[in-house]
C-alpha atoms as a PDB file:
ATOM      1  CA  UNK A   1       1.425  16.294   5.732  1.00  0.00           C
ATOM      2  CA  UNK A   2       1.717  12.655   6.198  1.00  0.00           C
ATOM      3  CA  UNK A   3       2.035  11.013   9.109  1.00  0.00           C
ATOM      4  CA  UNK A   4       5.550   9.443   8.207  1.00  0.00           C
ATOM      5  CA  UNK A   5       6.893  12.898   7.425  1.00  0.00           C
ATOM      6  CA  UNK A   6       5.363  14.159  10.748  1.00  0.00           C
ATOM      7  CA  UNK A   7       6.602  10.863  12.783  1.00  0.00           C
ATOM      8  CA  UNK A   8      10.233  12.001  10.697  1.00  0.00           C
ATOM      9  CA  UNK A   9       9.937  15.692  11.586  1.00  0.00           C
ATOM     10  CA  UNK A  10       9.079  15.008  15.437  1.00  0.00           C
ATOM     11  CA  UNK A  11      12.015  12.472  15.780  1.00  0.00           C
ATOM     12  CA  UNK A  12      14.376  15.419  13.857  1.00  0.00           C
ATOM     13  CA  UNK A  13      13.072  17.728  16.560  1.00  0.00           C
ATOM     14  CA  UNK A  14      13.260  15.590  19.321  1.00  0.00           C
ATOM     15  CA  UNK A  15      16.962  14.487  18.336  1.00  0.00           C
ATOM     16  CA  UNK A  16      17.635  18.458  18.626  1.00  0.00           C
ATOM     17  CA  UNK A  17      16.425  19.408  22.086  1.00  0.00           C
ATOM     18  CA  UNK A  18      18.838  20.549  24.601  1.00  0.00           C
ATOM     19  CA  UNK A  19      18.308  18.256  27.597  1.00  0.00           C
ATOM     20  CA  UNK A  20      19.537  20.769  29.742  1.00  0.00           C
ATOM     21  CA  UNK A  21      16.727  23.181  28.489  1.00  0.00           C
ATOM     22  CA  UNK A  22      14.149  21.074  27.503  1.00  0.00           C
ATOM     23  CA  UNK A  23      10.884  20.780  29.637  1.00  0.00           C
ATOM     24  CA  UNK A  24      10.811  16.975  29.052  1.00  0.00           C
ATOM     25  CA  UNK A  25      13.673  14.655  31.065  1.00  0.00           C
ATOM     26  CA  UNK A  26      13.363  12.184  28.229  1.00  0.00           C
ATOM     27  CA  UNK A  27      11.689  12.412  24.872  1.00  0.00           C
ATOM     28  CA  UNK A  28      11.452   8.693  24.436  1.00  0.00           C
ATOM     29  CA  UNK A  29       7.606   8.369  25.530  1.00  0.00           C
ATOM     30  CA  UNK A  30       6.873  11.387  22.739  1.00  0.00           C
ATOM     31  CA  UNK A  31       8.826   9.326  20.182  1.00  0.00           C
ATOM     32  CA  UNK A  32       6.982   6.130  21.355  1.00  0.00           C
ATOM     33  CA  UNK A  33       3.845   7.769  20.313  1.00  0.00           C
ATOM     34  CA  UNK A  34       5.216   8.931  17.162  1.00  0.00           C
ATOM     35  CA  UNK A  35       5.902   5.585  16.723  1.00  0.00           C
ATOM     36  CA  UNK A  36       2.839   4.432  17.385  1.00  0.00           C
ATOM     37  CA  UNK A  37       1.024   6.382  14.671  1.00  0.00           C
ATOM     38  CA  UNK A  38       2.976   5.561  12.451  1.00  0.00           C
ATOM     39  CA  UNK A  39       2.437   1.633  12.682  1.00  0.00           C
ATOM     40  CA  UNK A  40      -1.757   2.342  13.338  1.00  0.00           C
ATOM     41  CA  UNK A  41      -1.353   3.706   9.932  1.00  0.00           C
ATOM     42  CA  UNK A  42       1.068   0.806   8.360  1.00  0.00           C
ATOM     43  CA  UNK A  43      -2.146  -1.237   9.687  1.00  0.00           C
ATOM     44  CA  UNK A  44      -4.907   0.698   8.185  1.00  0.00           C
ATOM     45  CA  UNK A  45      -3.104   0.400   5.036  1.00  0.00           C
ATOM     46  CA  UNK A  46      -2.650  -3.334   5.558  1.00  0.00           C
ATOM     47  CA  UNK A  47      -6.132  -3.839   6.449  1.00  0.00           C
ATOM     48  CA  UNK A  48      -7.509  -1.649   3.631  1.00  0.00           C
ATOM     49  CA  UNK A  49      -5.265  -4.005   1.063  1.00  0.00           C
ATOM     50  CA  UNK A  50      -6.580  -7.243   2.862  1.00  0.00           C
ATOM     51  CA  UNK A  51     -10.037  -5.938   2.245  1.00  0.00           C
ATOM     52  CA  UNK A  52      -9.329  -5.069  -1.217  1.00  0.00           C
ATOM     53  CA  UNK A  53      -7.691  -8.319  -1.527  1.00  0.00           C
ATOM     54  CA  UNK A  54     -10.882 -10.633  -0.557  1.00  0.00           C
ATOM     55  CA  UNK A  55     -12.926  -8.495  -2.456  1.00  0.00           C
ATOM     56  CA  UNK A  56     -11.223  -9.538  -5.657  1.00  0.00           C
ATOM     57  CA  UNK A  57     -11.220 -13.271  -5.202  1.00  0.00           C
ATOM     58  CA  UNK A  58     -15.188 -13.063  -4.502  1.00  0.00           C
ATOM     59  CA  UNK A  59     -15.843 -13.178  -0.829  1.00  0.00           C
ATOM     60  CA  UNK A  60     -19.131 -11.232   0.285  1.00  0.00           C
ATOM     61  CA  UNK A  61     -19.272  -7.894   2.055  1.00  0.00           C
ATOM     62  CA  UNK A  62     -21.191  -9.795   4.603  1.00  0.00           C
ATOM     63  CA  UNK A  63     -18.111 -11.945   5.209  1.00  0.00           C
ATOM     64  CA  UNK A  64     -15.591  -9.226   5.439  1.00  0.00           C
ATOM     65  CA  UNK A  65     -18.088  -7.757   8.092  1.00  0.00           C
ATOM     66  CA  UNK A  66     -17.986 -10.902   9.914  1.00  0.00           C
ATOM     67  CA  UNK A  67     -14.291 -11.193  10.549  1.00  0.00           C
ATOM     68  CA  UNK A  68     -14.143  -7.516  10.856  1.00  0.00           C
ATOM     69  CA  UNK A  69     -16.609  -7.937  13.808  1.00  0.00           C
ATOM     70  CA  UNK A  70     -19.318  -5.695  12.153  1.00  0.00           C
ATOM     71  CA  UNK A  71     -22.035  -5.357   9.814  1.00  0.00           C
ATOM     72  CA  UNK A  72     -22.076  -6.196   5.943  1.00  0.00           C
ATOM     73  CA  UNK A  73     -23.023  -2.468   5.847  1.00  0.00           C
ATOM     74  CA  UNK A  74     -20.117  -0.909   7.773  1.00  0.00           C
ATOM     75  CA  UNK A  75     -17.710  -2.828   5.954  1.00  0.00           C
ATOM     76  CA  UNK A  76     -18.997  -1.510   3.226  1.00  0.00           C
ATOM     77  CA  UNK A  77     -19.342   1.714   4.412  1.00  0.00           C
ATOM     78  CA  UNK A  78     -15.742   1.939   5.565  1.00  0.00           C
ATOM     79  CA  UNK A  79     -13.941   0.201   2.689  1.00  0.00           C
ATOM     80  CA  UNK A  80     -15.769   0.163  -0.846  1.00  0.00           C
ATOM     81  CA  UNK A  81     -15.519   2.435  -3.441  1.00  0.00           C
ATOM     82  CA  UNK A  82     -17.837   4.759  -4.374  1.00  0.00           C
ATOM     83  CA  UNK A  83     -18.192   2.041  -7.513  1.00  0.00           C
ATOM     84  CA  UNK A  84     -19.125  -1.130  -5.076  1.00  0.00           C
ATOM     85  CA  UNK A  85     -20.748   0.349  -2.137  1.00  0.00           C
END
């Protein structure tokens, strides 16, 4: 499942609890991680694309690494393709 449907599904379930019955007092800091998730992987998708991006107008693994704060190699590691690793 992806993490917008789960993000979806815990808000739906959240929404439903009976405050009266429910072990929390107030959901909000479970939605707030919900939340949360949801924009680390908005990131991860913007950062793979940014990547991908530089990559196709020519800069240098070693580069990426650079402003990624790591090694030619890890940035490599972490976002090529089986085809330009």
């Amino acid at each position: 499942m992806r993490a917008d449907d789960e993000t979806s599904r815990a808000a739906s379930l959240l929404d439903a609890l009976d405050p009266d019955a429910a072990p929390v007092d107030d959901p909000r800091a479970l939605r707030r991680i919900g939340l949360a998730l949801r924009d680390i992987e908005a990131a991860e998708g913007e950062l793979r694309s940014s990547v991908a991006a530089a990559r196709d107008e020519g800069y240098s693994w070693a580069a990426i690494g650079m402003v990624l704060g790591t090694t030619r190699q890890a940035a490599q590691s972490r976002f090529g393709t089986p085809a330009n690793r």
